[in-house]
Protein backbone atom coordinates (compact mmCIF):
# COMPACT_ATOMS: atom_id res chain seq x y z
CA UNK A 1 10.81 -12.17 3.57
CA UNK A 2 8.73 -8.64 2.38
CA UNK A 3 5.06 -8.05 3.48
CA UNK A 4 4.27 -5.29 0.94
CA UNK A 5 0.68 -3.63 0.27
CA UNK A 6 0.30 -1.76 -2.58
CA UNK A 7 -3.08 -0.67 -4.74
CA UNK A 8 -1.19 0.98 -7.80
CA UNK A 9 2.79 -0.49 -8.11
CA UNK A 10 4.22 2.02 -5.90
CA UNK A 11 5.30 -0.28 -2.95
CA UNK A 12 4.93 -3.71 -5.05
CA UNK A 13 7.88 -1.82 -7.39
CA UNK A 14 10.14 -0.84 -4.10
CA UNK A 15 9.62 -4.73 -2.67
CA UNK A 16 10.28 -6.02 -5.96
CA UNK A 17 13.57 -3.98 -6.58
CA UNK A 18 14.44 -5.24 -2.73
CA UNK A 19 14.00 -8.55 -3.60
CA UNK A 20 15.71 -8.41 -6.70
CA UNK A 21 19.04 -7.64 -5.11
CA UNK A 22 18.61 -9.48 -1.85
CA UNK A 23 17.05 -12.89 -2.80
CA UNK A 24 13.83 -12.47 -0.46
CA UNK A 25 10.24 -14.11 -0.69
CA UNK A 26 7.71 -11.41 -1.45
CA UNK A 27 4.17 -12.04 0.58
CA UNK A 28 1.36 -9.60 -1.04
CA UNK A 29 -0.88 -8.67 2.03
CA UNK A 30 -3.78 -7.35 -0.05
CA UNK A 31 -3.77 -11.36 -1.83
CA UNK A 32 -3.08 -12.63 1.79
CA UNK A 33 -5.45 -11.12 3.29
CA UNK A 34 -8.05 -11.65 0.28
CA UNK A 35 -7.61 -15.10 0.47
CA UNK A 36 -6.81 -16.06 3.67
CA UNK A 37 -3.10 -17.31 3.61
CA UNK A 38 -2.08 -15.94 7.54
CA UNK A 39 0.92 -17.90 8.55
CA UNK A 40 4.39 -17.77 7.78
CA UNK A 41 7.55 -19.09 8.65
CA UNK A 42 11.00 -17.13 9.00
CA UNK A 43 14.07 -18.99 9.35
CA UNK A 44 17.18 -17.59 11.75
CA UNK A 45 18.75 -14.67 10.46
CA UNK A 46 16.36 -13.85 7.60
CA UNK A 47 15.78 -10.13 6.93
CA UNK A 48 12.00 -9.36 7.72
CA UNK A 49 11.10 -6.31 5.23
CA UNK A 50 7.33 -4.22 5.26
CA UNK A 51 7.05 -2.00 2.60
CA UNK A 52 3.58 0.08 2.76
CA UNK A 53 2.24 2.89 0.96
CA UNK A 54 1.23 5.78 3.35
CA UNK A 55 -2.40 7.21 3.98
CA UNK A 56 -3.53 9.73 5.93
CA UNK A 57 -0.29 10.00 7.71
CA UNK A 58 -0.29 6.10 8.58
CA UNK A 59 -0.20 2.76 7.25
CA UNK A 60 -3.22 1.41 5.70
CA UNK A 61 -6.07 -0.42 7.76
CA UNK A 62 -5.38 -3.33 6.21
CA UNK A 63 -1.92 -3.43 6.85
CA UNK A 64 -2.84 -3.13 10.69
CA UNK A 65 -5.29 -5.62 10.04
CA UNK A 66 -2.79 -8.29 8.65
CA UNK A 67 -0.54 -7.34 11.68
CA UNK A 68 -2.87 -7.89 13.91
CA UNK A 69 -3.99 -11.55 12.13
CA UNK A 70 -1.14 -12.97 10.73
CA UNK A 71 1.27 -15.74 12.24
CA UNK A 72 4.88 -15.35 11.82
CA UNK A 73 6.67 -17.90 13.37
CA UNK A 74 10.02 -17.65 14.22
CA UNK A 75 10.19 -14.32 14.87
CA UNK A 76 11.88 -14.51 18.61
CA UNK A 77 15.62 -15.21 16.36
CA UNK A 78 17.63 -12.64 14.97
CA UNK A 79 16.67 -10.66 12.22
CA UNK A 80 17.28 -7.02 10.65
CA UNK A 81 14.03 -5.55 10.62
CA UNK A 82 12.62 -2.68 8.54
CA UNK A 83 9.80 -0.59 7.16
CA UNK A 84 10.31 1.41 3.98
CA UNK A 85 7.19 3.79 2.69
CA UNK A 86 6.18 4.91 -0.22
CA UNK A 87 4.16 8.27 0.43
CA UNK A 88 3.52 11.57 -2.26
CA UNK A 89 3.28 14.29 0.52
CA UNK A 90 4.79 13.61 3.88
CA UNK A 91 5.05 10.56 6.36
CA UNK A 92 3.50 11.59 9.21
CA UNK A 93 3.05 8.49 11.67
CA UNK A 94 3.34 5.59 9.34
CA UNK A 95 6.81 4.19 10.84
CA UNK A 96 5.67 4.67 14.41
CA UNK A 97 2.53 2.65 13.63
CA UNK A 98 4.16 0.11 12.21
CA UNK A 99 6.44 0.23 15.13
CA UNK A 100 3.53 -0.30 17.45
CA UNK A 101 2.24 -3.31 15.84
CA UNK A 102 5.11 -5.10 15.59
CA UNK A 103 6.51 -4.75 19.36
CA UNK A 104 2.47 -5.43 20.26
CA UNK A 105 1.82 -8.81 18.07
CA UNK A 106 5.54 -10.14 17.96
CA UNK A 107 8.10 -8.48 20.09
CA UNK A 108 9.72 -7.18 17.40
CA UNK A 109 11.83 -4.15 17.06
CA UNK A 110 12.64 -2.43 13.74
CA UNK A 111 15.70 -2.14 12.67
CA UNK A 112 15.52 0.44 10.23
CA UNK A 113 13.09 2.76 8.29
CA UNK A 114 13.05 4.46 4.83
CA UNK A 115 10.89 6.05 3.09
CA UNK A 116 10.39 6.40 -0.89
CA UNK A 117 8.72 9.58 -2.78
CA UNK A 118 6.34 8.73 -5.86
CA UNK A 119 3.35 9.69 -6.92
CA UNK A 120 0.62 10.03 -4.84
CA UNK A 121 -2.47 8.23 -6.05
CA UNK A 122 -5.16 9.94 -4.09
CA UNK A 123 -7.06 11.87 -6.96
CA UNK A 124 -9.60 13.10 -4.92
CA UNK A 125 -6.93 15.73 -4.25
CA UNK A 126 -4.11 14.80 -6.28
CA UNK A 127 -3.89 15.36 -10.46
CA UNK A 128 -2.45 11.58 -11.86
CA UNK A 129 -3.46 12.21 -15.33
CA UNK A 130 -0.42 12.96 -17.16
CA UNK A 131 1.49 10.07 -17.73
CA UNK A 132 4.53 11.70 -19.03
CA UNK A 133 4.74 14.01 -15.38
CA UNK A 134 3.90 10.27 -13.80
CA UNK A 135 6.58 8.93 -15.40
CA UNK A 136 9.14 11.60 -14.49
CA UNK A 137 8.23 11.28 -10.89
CA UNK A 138 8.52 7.74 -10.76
CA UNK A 139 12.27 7.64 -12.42
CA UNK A 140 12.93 10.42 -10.03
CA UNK A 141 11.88 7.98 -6.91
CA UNK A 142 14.58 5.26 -8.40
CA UNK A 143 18.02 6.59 -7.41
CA UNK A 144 16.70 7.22 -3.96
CA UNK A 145 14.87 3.54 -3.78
CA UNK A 146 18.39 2.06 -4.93
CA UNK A 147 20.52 4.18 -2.08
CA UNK A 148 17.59 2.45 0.45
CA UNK A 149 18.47 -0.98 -1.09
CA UNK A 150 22.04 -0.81 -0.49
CA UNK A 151 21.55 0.59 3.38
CA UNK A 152 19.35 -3.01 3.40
CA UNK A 153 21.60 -5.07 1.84
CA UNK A 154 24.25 -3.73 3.96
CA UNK A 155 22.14 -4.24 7.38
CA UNK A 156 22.23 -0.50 8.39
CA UNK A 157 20.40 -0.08 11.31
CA UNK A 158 18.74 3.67 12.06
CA UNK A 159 16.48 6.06 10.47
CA UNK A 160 16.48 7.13 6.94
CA UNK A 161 13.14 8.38 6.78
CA UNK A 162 13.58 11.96 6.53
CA UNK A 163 10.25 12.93 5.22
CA UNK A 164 7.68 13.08 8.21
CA UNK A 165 6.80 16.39 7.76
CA UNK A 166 6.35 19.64 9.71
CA UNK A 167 2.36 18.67 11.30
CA UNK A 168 3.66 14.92 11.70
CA UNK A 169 2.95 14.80 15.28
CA UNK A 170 -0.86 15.52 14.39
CA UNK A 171 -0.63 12.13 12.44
CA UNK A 172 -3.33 10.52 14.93
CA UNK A 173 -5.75 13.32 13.81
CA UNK A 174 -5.32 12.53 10.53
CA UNK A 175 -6.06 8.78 11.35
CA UNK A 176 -9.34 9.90 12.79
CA UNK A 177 -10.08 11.53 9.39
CA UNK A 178 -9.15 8.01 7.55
CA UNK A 179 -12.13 6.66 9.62
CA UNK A 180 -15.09 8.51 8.30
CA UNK A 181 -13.10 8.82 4.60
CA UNK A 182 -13.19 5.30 4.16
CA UNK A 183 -16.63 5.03 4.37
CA UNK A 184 -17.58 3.04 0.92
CA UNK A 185 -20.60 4.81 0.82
CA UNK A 186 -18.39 7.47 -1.29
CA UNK A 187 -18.15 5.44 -4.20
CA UNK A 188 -20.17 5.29 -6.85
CA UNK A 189 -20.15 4.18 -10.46
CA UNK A 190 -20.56 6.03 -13.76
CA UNK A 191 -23.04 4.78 -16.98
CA UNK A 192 -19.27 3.35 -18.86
CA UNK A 193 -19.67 0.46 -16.57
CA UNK A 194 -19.33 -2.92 -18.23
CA UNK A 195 -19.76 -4.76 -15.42
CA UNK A 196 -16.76 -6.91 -16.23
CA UNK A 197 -16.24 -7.88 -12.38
CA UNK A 198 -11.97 -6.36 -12.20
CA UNK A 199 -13.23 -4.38 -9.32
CA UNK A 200 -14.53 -7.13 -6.99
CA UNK A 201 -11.51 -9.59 -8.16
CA UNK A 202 -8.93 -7.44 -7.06
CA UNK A 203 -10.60 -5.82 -4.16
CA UNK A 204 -8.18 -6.96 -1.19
CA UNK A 205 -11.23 -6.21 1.37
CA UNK A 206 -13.44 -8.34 -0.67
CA UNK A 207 -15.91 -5.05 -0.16
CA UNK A 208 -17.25 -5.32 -3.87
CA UNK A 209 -19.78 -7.59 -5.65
CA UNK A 210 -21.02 -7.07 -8.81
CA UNK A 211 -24.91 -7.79 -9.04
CA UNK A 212 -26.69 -7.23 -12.58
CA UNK A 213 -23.55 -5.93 -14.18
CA UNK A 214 -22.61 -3.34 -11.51
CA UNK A 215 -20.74 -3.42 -8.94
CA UNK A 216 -22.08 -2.23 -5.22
CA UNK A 217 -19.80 -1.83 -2.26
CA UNK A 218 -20.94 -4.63 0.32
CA UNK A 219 -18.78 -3.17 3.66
CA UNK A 220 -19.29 -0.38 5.50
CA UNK A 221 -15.80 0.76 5.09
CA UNK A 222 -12.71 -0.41 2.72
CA UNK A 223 -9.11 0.09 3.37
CA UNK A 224 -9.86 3.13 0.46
CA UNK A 225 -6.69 1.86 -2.05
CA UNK A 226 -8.26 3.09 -4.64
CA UNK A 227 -7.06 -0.12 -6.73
CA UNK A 228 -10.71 -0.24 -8.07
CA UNK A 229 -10.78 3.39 -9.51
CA UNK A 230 -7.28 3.28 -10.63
CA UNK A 231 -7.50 -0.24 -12.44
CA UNK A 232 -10.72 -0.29 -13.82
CA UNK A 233 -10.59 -0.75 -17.84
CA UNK A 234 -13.26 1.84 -18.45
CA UNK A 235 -12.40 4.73 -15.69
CA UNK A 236 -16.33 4.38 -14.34
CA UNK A 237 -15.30 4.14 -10.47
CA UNK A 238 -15.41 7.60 -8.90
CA UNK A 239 -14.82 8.91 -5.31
CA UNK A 240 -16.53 11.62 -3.08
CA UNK A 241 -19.32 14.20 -5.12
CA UNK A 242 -17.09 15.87 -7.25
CA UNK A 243 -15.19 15.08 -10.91
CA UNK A 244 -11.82 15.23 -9.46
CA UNK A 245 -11.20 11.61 -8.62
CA UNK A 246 -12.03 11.02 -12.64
CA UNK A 247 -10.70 14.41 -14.02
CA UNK A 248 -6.74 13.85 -12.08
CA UNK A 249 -6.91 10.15 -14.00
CA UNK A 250 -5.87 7.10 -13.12
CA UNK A 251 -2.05 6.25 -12.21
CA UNK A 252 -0.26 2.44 -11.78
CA UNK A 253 3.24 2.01 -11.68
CA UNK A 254 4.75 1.14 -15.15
CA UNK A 255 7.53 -0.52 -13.44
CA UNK A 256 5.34 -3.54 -12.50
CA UNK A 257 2.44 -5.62 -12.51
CA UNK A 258 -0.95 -5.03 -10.59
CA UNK A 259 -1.19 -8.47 -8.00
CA UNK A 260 -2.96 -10.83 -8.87
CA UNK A 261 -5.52 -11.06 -6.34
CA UNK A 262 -8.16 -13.23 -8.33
CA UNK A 263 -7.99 -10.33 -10.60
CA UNK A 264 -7.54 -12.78 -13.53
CA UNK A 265 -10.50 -12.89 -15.89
């Protein structure tokens, strides 16, 4: 079984391509934790995957979130457990979080840990709009996401995650960051608006609700994806005061398809 998050393809495309050649379930935590489903079942022996984008040197509130909520039964058996990332930059703390949560909420140990570069889809910083340099990136990510699927097939235990970066021990400053960052209050929404409700479908914090034809952000904070900006139709979601986070474009994997999440019209 995989428990993937992903806002934009990255880690949906790695779980996929794991799942592909290995025969597992695939469990979407943004839909699971959208709409309630929170207990699973592993049988003895079954591989127990997590494949998580990184932000702000960590794994996404929500993913802690699901850890911290879900029900895996089962779990006390044998089972080769790992965490693969998907990250643009560096690491940082991600696989030690993830570490954390599982030895807190089910005695689990990981097995192994890998870790994917692709593009990074925060355009407050980072440029996503050419989708001929997106493109090149993300076939540049496969032969490295193929080598990680044969070390899973084959059970091999140890680190492959060579990417946490020079300033990774500072990762739990850069988690306090991710606090005050996530703020929804940084959103807003451009005149292009067509109120056609994508945004608050596929929200996995259920933090949007579209009232007269636009949407407003109804939480405090989100787990700041980004799936809104980078999915909707008409480009009208922004992020912080400045152009950039509509001026670097919007990015999703062409590899797959976004989850469904109610996102259906």
């Amino acid at each position: 079984m995989i428990f993937y998050f992903s806002a934009t393809g990255n880690s949906r495309f790695a779980a996929e391509t794991i799942a592909k050649r290995n025969g597992d379930t695939l469990v979407s935590i943004g839909e699971a934790m959208k709409n309630g489903h929170l207990s699973y079942e592993i049988v003895e022996g079954e591989d127990v995957g997590f494949v998580t984008p990184v932000y702000f040197w960590g794994i996404p509130d929500i993913v802690g979130e699901f850890l911290n909520t879900v029900q895996i039964q089962g779990h006390g058996m044998e089972h080769y457990v790992y965490h693969l990332v998907t990250f643009g930059t560096v690491t940082g703390g991600a696989n030690s979080m993830m570490m954390s949560a599982l030895s807190r909420n089910f005695g689990l140990e990981l097995s192994a840990t890998y870790a994917v570069r692709m593009v990074d889809n925060w355009t407050p910083w980072f440029d996503c709009s050419d989708e001929k340099v997106n493109r090149e990136k993300t076939d540049a990510a496969i032969p490295e996401l193929e080598q990680a699927v044969d070390a899973i097939a084959r059970h091999e235990a140890g680190e492959h995650n060579f990417y946490r970066g020079a300033w990774a021990l500072l990762w739990p400053a850069a988690q306090l960051i991710y606090e005050p960052v996530r703020k929804t209050k940084h959103f807003s929404v451009a005149d292009a608006c067509t109120g056609c409700g994508l945004c608050e479908r596929q929200c996995p914090c259920n933090a949007i609700r579209v009232e007269n034809n636009r949407p407003t952000w109804t939480k405090e904070k989100c787990t700041l994806c980004l799936g809104c900006l980078h999915r909707c139709p008409v480009h009208a979601i922004r992020f912080g005061k400045s152009e950039k986070s509509y001026q670097h474009g919007q990015f999703y994997n062409p590899y797959t398809k976004p989850d469904r999440n109610n996102s259906e019209s």
